[in-house]
C-alpha atoms as a PDB file:
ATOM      1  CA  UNK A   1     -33.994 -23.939  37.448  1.00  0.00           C
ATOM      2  CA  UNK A   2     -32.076 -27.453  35.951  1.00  0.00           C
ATOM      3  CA  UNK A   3     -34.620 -28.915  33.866  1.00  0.00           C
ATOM      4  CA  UNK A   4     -34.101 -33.263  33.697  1.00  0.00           C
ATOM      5  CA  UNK A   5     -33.491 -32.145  29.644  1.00  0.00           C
ATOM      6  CA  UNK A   6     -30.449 -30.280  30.356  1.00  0.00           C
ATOM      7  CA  UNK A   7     -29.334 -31.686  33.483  1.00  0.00           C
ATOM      8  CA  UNK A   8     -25.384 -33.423  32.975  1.00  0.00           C
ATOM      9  CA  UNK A   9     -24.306 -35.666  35.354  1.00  0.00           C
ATOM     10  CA  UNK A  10     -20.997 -35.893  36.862  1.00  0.00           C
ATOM     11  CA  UNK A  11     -19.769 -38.586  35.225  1.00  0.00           C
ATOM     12  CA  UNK A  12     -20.732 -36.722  31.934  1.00  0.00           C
ATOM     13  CA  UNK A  13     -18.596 -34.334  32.399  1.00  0.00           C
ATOM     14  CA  UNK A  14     -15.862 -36.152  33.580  1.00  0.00           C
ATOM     15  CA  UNK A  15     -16.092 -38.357  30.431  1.00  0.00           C
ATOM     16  CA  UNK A  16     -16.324 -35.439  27.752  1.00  0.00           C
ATOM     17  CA  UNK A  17     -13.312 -33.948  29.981  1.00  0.00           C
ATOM     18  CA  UNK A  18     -11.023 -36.740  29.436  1.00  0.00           C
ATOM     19  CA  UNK A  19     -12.180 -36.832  25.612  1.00  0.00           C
ATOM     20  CA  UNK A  20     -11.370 -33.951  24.572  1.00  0.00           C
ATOM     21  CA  UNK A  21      -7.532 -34.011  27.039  1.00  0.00           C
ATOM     22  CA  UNK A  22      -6.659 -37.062  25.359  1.00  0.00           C
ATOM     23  CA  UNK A  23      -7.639 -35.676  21.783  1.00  0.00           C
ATOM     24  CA  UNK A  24      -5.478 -32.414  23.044  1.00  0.00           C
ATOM     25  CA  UNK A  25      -2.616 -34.406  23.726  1.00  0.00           C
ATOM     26  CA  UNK A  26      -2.761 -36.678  20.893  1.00  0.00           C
ATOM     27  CA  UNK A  27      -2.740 -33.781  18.712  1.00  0.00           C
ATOM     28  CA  UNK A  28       0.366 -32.359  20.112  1.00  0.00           C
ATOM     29  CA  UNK A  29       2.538 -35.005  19.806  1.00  0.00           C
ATOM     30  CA  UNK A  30       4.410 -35.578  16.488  1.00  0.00           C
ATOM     31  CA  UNK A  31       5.578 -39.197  15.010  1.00  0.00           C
ATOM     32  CA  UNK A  32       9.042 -38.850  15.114  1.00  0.00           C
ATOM     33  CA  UNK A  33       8.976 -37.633  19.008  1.00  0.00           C
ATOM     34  CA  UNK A  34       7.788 -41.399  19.264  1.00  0.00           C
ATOM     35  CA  UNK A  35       9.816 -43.330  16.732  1.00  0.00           C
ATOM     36  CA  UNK A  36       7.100 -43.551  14.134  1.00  0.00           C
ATOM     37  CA  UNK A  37       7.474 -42.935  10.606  1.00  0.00           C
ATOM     38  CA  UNK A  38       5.602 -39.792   9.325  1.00  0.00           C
ATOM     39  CA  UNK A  39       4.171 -40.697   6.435  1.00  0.00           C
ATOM     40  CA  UNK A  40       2.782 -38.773   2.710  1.00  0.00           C
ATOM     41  CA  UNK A  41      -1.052 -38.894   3.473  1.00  0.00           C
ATOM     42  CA  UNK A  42      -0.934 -37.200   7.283  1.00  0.00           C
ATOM     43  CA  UNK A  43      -3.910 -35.191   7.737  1.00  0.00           C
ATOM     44  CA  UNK A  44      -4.402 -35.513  11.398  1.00  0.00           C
ATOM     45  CA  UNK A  45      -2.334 -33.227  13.309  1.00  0.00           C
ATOM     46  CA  UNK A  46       0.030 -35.134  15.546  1.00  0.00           C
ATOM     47  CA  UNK A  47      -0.775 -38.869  16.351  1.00  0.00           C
ATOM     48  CA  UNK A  48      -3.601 -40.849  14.467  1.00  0.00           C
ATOM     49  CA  UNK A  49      -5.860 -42.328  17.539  1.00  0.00           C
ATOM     50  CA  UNK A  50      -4.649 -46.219  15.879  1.00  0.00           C
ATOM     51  CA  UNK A  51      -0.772 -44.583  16.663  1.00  0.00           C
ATOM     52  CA  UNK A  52      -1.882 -44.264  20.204  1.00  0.00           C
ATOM     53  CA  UNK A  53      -3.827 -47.551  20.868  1.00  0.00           C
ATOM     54  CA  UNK A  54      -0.632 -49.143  19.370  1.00  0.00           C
ATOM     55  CA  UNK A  55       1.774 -47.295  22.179  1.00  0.00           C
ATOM     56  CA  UNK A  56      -0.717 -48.073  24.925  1.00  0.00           C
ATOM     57  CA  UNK A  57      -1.018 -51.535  23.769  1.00  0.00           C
ATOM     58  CA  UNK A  58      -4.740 -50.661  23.884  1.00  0.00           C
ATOM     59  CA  UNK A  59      -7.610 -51.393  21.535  1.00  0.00           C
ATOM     60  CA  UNK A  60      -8.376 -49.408  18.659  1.00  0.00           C
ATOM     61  CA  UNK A  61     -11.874 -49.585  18.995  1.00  0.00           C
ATOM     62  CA  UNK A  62     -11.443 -48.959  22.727  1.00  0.00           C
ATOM     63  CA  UNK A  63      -9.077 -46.092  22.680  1.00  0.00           C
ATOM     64  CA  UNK A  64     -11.986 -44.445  20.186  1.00  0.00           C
ATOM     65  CA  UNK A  65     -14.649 -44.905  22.336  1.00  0.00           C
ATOM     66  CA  UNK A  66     -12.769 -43.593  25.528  1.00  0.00           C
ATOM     67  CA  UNK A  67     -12.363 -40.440  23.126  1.00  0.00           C
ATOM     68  CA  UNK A  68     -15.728 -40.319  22.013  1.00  0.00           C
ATOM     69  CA  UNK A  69     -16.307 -39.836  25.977  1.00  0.00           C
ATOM     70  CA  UNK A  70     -18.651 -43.280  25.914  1.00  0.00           C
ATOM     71  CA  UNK A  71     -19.031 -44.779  29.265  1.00  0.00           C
ATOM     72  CA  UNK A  72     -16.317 -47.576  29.362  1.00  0.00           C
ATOM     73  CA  UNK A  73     -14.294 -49.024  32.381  1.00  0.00           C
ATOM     74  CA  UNK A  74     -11.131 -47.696  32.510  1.00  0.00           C
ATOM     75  CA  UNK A  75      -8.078 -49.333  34.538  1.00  0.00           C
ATOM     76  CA  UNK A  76      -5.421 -47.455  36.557  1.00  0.00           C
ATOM     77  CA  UNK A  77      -2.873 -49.568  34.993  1.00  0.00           C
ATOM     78  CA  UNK A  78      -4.520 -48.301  31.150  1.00  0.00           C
ATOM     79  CA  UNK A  79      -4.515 -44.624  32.179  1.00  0.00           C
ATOM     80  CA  UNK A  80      -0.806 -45.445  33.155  1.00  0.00           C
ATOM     81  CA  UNK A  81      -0.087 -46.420  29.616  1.00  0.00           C
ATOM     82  CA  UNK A  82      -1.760 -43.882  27.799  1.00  0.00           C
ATOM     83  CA  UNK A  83       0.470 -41.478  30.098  1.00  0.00           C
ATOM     84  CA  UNK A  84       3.671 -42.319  28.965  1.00  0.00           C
ATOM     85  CA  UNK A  85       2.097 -43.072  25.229  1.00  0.00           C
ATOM     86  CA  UNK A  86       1.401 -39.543  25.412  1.00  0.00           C
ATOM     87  CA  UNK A  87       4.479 -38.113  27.160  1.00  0.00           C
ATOM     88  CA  UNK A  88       2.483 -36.640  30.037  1.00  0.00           C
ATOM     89  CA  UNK A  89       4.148 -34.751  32.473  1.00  0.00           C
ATOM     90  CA  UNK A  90       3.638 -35.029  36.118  1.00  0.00           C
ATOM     91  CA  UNK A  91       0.800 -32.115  35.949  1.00  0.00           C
ATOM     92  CA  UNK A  92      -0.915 -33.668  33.190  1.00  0.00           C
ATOM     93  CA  UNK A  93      -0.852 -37.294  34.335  1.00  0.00           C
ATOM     94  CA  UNK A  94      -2.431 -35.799  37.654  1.00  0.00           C
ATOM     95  CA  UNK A  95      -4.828 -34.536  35.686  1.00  0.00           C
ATOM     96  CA  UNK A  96      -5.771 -37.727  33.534  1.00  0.00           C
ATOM     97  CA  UNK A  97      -5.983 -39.704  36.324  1.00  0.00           C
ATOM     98  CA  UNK A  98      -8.393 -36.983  38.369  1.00  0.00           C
ATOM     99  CA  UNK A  99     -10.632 -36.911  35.335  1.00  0.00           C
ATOM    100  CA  UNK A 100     -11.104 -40.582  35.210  1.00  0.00           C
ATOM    101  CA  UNK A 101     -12.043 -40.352  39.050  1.00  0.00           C
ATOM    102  CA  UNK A 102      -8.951 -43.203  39.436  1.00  0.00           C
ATOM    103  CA  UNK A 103      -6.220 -43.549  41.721  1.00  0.00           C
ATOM    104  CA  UNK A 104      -2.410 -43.275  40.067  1.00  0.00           C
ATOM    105  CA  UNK A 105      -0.703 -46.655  41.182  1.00  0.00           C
ATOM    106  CA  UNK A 106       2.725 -44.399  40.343  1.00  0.00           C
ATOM    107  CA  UNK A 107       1.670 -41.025  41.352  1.00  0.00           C
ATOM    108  CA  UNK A 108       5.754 -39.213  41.771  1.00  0.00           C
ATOM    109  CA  UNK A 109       6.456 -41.532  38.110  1.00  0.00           C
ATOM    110  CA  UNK A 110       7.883 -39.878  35.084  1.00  0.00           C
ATOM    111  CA  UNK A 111       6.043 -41.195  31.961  1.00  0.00           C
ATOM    112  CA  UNK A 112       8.354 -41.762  28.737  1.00  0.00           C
ATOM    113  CA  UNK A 113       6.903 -43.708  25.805  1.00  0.00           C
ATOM    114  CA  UNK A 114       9.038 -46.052  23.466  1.00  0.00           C
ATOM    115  CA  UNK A 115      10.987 -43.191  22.654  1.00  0.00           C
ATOM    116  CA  UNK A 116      13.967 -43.010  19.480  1.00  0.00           C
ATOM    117  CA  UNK A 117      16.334 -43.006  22.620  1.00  0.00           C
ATOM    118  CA  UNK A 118      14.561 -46.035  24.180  1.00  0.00           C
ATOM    119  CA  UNK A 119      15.212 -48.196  20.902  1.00  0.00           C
ATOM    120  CA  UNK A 120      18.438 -46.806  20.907  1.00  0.00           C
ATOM    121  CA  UNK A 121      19.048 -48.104  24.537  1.00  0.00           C
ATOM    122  CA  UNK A 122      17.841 -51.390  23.069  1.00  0.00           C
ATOM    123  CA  UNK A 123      20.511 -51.602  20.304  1.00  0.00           C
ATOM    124  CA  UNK A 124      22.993 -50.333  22.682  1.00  0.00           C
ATOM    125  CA  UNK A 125      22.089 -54.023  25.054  1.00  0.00           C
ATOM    126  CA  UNK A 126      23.121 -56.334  21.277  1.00  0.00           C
ATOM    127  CA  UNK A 127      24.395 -59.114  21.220  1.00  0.00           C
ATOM    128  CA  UNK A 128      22.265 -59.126  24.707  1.00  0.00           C
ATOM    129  CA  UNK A 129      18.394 -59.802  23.393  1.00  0.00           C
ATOM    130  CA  UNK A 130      15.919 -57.110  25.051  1.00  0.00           C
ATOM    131  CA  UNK A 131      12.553 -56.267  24.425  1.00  0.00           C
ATOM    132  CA  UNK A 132       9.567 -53.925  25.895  1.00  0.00           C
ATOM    133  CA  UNK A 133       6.424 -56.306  26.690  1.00  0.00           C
ATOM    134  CA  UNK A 134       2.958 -54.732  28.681  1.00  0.00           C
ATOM    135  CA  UNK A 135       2.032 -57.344  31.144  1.00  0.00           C
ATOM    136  CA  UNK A 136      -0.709 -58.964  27.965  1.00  0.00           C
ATOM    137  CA  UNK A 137       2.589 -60.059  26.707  1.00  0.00           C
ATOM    138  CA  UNK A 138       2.723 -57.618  23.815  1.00  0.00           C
ATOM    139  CA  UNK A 139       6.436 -56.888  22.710  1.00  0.00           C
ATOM    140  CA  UNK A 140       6.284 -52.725  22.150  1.00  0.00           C
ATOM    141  CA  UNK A 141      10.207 -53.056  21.183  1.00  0.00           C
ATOM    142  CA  UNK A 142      12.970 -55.148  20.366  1.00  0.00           C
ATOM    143  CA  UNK A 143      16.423 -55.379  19.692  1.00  0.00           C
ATOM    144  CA  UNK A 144      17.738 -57.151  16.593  1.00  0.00           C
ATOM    145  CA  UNK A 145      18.842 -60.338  18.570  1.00  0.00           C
ATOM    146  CA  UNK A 146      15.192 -60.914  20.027  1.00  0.00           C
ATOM    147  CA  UNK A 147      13.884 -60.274  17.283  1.00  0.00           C
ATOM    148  CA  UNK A 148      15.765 -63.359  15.827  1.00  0.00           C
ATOM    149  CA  UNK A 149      15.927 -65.262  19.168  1.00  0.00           C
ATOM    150  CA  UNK A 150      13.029 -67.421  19.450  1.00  0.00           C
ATOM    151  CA  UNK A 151      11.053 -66.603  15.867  1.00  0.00           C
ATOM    152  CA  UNK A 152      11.434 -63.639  12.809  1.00  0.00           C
ATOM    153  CA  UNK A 153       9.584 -60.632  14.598  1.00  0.00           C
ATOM    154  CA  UNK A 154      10.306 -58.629  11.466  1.00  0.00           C
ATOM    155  CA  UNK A 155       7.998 -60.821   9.513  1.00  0.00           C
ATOM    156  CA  UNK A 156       4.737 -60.502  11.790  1.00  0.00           C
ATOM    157  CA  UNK A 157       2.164 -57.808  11.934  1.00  0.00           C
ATOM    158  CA  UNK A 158       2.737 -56.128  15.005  1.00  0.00           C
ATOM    159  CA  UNK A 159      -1.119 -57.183  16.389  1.00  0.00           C
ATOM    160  CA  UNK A 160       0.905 -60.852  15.995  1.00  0.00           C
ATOM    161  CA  UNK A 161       3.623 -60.026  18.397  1.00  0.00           C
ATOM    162  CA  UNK A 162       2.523 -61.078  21.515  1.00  0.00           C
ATOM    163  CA  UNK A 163       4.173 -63.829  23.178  1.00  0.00           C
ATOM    164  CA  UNK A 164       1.036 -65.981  24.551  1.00  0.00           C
ATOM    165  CA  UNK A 165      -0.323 -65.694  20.507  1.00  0.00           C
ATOM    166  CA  UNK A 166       3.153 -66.986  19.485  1.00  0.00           C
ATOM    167  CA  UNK A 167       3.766 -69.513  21.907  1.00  0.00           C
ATOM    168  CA  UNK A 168       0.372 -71.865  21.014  1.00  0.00           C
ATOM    169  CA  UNK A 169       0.571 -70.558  17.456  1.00  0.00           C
ATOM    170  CA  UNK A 170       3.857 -69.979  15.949  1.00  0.00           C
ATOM    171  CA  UNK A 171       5.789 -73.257  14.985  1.00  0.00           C
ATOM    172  CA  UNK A 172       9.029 -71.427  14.781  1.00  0.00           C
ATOM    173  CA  UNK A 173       8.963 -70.280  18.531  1.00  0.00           C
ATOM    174  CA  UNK A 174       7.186 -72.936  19.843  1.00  0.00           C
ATOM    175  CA  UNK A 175      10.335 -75.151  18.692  1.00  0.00           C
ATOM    176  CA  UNK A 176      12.590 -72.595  19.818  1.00  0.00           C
ATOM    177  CA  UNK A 177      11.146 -72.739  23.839  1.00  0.00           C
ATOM    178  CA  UNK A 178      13.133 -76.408  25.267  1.00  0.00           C
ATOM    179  CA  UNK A 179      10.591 -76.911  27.929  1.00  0.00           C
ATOM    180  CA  UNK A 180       7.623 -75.411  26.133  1.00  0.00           C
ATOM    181  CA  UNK A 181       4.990 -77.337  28.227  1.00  0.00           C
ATOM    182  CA  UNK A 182       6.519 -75.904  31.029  1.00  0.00           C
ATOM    183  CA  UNK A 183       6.938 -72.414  29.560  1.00  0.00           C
ATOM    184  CA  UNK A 184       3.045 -72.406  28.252  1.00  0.00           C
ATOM    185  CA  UNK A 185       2.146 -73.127  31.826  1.00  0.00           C
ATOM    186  CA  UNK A 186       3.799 -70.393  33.787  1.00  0.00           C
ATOM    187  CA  UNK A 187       3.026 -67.942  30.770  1.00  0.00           C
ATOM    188  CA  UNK A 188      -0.697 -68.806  30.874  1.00  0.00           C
ATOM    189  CA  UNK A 189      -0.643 -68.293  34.919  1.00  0.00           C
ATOM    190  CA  UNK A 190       1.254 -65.437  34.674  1.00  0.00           C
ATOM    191  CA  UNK A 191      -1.222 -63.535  32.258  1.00  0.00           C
ATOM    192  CA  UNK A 192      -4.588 -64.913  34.189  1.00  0.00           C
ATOM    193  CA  UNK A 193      -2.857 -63.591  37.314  1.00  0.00           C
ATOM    194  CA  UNK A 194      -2.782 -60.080  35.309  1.00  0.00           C
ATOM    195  CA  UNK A 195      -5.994 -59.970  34.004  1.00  0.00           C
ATOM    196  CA  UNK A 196      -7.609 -59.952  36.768  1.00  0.00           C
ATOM    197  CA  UNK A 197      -7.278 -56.159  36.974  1.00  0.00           C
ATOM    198  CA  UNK A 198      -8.272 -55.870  33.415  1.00  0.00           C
ATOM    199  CA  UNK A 199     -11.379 -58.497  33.236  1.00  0.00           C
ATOM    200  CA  UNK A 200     -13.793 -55.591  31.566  1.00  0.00           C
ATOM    201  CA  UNK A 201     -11.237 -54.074  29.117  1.00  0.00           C
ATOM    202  CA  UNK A 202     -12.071 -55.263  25.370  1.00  0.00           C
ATOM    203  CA  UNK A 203      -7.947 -55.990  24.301  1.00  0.00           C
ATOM    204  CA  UNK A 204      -7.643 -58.283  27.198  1.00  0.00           C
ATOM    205  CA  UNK A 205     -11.099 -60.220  26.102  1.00  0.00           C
ATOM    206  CA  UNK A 206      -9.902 -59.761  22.279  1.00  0.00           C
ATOM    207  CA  UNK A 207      -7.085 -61.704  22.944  1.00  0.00           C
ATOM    208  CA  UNK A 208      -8.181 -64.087  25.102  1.00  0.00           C
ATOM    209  CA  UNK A 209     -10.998 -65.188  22.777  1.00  0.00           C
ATOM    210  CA  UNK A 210      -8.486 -65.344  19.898  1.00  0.00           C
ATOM    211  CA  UNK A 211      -6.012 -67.605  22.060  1.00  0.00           C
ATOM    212  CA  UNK A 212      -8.975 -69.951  22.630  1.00  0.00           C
ATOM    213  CA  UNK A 213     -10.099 -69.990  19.375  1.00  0.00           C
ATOM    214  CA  UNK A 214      -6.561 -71.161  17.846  1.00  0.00           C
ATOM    215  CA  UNK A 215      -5.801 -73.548  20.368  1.00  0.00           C
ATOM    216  CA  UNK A 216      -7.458 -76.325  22.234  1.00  0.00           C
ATOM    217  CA  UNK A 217      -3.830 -76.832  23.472  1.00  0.00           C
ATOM    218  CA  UNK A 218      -4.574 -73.323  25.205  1.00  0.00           C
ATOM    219  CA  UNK A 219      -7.648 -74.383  26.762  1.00  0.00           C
ATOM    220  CA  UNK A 220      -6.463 -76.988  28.638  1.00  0.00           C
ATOM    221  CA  UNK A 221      -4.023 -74.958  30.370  1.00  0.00           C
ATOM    222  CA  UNK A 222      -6.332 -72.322  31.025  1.00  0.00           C
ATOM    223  CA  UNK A 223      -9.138 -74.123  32.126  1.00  0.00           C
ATOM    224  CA  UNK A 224      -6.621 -74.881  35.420  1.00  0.00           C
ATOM    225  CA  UNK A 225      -6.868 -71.415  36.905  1.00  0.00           C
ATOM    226  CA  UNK A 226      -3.269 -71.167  37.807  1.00  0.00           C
ATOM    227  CA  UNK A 227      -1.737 -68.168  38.919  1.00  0.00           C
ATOM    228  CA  UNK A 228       1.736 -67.087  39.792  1.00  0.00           C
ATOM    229  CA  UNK A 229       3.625 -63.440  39.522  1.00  0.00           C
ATOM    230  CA  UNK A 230       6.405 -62.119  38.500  1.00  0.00           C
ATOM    231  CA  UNK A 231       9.806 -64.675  38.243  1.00  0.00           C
ATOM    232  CA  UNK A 232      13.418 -64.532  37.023  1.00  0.00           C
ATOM    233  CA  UNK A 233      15.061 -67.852  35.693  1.00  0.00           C
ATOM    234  CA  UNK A 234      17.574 -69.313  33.464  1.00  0.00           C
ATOM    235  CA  UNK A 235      16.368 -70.380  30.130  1.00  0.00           C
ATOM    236  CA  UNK A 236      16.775 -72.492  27.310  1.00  0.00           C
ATOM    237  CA  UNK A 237      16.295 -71.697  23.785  1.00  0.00           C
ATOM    238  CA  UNK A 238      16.886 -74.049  20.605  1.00  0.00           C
ATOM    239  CA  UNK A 239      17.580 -71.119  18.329  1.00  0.00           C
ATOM    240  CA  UNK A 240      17.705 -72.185  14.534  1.00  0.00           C
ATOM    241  CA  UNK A 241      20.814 -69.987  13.283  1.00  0.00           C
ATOM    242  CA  UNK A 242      23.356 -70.595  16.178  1.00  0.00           C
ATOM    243  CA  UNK A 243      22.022 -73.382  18.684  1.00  0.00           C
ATOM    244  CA  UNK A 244      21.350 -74.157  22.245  1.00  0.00           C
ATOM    245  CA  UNK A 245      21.625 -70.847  24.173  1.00  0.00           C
ATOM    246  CA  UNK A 246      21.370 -70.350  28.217  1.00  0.00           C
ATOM    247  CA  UNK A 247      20.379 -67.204  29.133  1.00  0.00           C
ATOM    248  CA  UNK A 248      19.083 -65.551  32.143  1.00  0.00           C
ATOM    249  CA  UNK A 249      15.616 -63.749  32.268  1.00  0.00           C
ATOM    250  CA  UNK A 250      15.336 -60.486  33.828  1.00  0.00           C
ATOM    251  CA  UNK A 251      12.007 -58.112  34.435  1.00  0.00           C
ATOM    252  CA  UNK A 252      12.828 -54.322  34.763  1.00  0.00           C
ATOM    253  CA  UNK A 253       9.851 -52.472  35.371  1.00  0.00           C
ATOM    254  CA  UNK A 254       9.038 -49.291  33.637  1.00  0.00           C
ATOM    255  CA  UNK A 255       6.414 -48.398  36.036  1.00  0.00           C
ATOM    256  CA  UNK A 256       4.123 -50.115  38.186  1.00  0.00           C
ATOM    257  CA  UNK A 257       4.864 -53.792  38.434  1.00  0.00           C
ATOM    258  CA  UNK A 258       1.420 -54.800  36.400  1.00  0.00           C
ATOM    259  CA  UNK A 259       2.694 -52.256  33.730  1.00  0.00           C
ATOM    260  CA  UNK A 260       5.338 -51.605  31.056  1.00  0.00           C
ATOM    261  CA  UNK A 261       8.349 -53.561  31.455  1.00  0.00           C
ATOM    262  CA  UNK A 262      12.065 -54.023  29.912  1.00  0.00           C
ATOM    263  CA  UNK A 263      12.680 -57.728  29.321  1.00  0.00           C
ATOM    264  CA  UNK A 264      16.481 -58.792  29.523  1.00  0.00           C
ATOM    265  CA  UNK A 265      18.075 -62.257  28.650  1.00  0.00           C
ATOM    266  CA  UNK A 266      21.766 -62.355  29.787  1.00  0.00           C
ATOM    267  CA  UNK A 267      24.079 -65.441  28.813  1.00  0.00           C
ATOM    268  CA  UNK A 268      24.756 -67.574  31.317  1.00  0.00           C
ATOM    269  CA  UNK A 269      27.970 -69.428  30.083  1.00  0.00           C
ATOM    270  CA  UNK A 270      30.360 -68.428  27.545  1.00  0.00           C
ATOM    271  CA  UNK A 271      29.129 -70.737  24.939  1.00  0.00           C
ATOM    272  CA  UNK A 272      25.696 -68.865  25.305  1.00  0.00           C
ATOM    273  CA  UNK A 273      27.361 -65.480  25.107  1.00  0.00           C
ATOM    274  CA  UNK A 274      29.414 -66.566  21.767  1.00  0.00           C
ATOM    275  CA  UNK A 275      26.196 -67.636  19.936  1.00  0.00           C
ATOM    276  CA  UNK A 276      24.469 -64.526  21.018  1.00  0.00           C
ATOM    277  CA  UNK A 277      27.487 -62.703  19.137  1.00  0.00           C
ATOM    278  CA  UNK A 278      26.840 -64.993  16.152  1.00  0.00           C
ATOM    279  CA  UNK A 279      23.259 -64.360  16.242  1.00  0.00           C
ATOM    280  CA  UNK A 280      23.159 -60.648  16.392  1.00  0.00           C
ATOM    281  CA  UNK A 281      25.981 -61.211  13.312  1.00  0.00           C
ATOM    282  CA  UNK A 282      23.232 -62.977  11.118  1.00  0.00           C
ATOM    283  CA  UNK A 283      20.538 -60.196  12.332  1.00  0.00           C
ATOM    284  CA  UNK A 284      23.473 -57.585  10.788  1.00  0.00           C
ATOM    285  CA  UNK A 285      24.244 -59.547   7.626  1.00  0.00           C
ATOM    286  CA  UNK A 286      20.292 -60.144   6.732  1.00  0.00           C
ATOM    287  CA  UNK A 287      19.380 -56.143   7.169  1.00  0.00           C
ATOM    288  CA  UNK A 288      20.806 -54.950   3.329  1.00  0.00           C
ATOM    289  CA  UNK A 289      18.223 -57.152   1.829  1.00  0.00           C
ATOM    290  CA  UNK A 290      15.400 -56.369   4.203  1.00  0.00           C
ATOM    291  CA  UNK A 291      15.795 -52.560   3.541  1.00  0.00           C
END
């Protein structure tokens, strides 16, 4: 007989399930199989759980918990990104999702993570600047002409690469954006229209808080409960080492259209595409004394 002492729910189960498959798959993976460096004080086989959080632009604090098997809200567009953090196969990402008792939004999807070939596809798009963004506007990856389009990438933490933190906070990008009033206000109605799948998940809160806490500026905006999705457009950047610069925005997405996807800006006249080459020069000519 199932005493109430040793009964286990369900959900118990479940939850100390998915722990210990996300430890398991965490452990597996090395750094270099996801373009990180290894490192002289490694003790944890494969990825530290911070490595992780960092490839599912997830919380560190979160991703901890969810392997501690606490009883947190977990989205189906999270559980995508730790899938292709973790290279999951098909088989395996069937089997996160059944443990978390959630429905795959991309069940016949391949998962790949920012990969060495990934960054490698991103070089291979210079002078053209390309990055890797989730939809909270983190950039996951960047070519060496974004990363010198709007503001120095290279400089900031990478918890200070997200482009909502930069555009109310960052002088450099802020003068870079033309229209910025304009560009704050789709950008702020673009990430309220994503967060409403992610309203209980700490990162999305995290940030939020901190965008309202460094910007009245912010607050404004967001107190109009705008909304809009996904839009391509022509652009116009005021870039401090080569000029004015036209260029065409593109989404690719890498999964589901509330996930991962590959940001694109294409000239659109050949002025554009000459300062592009100019800029992606400078990028080349400044890496000897950044090394």
């Amino acid at each position: 007989m199932t005493t109430m002492a040793t009964a286990v729910s369900e959900p118990d189960i479940r939850r100390h399930e998915l722990a210990g498959f996300l430890r398991s798959r965490r452990e597996r993976i090395t750094p270099e199989q996801v373009g990180l460096a290894r490192g002289r004080r490694r003790r944890t086989p494969g990825l530290r759980r911070e490595e992780v959080a960092q490839l599912s632009a997830v919380g560190v604090t979160w991703y901890t918990w969810l392997e501690q098997a606490r009883d947190i809200q977990v989205s189906p567009q999270v559980l995508d990104s730790l899938a292709r953090a973790l290279l999951l196969d098909r088989s395996e990402r069937t089997h996160l999702f059944a443990l978390a008792g959630s429905v795959d939004p991309a069940p016949g999807s391949d998962c790949a993570g920012i990969t060495p070939a990934f960054h490698e596809m991103l070089t291979r798009l210079e002078p053209f600047p390309a990055c890797v963004q989730n939809s909270r506007y983190d950039i996951l990856a960047y070519n060496r002409t974004y990363g010198r389009l709007l503001c120095d990438l290279d400089s900031l933490t990478p918890e200070d690469r997200n482009c909502m933190l930069l555009a109310w906070t960052n002088e450099d990008w802020r003068s870079a954006v033309v229209d910025l009033p304009g560009a704050q206000r789709l950008m702020a109605a673009k990430f309220r229209a994503a967060m409403a799948g992610h309203l209980a998940e700490p990162a999305w809160k995290a940030l939020l808080a901190r965008l309202e806490a460094a910007s009245p500026e912010f607050g404004e905006v967001w107190a109009r409960h705008e909304v809009v999705g996904p839009s391509n457009r022509t652009k116009i950047f005021r870039n401090s080492r080569v000029g004015l610069l036209r260029l065409d925005h593109t989404d690719l997405w890498l999964g589901p259209s509330v996930g991962p996807r590959l940001v694109t800006y294409v000239p659109s006249d050949e002025e554009s595409r000459q300062g592009l080459e100019r800029l992606l020069a400078s990028a080349l000519a400044e890496e000897p004394s950044r090394a």
